[in-house]
N, C-alpha and C. Protein backbone atom coordinates (compact mmCIF):
# COMPACT_ATOMS: atom_id res chain seq x y z
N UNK A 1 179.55 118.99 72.55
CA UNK A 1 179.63 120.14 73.43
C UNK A 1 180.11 121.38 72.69
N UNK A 2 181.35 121.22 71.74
CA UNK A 2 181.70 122.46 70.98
C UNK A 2 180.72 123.08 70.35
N UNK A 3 180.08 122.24 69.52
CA UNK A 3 178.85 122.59 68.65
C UNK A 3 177.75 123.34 69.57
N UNK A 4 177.74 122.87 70.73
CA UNK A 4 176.54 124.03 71.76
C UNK A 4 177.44 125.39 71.95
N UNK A 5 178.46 125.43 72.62
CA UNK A 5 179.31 126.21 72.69
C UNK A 5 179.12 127.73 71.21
N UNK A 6 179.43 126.45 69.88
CA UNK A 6 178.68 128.08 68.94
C UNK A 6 177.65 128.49 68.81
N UNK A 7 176.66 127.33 68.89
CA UNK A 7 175.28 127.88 68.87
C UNK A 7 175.23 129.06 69.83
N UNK A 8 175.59 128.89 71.37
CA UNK A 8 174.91 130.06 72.36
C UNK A 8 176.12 131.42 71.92
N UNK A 9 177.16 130.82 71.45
CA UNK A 9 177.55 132.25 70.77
C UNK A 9 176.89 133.09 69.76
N UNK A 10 176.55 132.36 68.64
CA UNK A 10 175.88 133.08 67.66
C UNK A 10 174.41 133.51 68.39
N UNK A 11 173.93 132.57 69.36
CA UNK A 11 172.53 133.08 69.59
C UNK A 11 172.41 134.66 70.59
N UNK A 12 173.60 134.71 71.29
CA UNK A 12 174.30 135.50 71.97
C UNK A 12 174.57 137.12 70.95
N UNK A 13 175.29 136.50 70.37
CA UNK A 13 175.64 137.80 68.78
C UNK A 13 174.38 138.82 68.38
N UNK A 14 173.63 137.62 68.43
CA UNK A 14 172.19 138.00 67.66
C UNK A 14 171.41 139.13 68.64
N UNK A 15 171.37 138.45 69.83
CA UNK A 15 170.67 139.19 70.81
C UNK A 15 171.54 141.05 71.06
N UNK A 16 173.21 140.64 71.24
CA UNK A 16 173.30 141.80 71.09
C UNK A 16 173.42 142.70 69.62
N UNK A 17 173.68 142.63 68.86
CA UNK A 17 173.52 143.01 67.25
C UNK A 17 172.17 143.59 66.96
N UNK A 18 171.23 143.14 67.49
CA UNK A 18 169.81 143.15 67.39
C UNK A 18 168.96 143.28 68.70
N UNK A 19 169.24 144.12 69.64
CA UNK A 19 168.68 144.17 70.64
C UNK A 19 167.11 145.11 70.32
N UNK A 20 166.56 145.46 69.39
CA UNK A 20 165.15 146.02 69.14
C UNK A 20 164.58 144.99 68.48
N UNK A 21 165.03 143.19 68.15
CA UNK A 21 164.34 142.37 68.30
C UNK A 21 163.27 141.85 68.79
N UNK A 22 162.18 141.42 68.19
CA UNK A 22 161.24 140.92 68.82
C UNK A 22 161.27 139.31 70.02
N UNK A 23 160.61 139.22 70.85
CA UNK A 23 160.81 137.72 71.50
C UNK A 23 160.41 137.06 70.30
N UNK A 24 159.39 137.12 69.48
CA UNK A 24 159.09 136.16 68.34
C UNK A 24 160.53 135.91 67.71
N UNK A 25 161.09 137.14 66.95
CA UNK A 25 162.26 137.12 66.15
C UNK A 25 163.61 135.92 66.54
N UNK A 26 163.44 136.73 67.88
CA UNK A 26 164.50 135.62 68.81
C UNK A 26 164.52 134.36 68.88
N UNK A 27 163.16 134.06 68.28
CA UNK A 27 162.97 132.50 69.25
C UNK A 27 162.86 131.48 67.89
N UNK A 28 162.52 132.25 66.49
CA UNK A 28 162.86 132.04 65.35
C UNK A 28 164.26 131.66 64.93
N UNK A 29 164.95 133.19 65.20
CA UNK A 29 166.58 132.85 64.91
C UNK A 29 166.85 132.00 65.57
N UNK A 30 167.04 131.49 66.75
CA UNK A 30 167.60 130.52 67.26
C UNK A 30 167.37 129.15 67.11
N UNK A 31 165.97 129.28 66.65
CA UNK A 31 165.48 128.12 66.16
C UNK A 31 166.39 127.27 64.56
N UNK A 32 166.32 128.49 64.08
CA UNK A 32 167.35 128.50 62.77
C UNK A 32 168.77 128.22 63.24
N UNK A 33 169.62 128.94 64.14
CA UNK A 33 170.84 128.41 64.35
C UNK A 33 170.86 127.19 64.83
N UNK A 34 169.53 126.77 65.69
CA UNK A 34 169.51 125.12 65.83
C UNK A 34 169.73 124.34 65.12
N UNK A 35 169.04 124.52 64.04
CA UNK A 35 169.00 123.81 62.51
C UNK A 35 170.50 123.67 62.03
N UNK A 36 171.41 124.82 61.91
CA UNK A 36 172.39 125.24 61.52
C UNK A 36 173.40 124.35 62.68
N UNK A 37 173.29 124.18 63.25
CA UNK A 37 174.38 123.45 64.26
C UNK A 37 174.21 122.08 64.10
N UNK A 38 173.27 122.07 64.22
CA UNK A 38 172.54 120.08 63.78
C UNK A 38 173.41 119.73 62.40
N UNK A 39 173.58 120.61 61.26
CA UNK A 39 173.94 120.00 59.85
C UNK A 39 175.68 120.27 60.35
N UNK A 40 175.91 121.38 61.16
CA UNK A 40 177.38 121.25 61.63
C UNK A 40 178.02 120.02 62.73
N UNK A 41 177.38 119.70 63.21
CA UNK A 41 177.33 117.79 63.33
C UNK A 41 177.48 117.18 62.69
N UNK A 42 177.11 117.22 61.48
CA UNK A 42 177.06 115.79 60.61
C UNK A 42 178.59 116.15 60.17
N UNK A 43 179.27 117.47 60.05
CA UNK A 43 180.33 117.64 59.24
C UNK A 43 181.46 117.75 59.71
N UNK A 44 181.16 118.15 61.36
CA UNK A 44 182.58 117.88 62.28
C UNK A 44 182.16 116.33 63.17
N UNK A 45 182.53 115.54 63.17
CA UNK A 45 182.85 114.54 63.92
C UNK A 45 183.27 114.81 65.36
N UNK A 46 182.63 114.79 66.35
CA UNK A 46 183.35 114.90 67.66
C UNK A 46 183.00 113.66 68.47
């Protein structure tokens, strides 16, 4: 659950930081912080 918790933060960040983003762009990055949270699983144990 923590690990979702940062993902929708960072995906959150992104959206505002970058609000002249494309929907493509968006759906990329997040796709990437997906990735990025998945390998932060393997390294926090919950």
């Amino acid at each position: 659950m923590n690990i979702f918790v940062i993902w929708l933060v960072m995906v959150i960040a992104w959206n505002y930081g970058f609000p002249q983003a494309s929907p493509l762009e968006d759906v990329v990055v997040a796709v990437i912080l997906s990735f990025m949270s998945n390998i932060l699983k393997k390294y926090i144990k919950i």
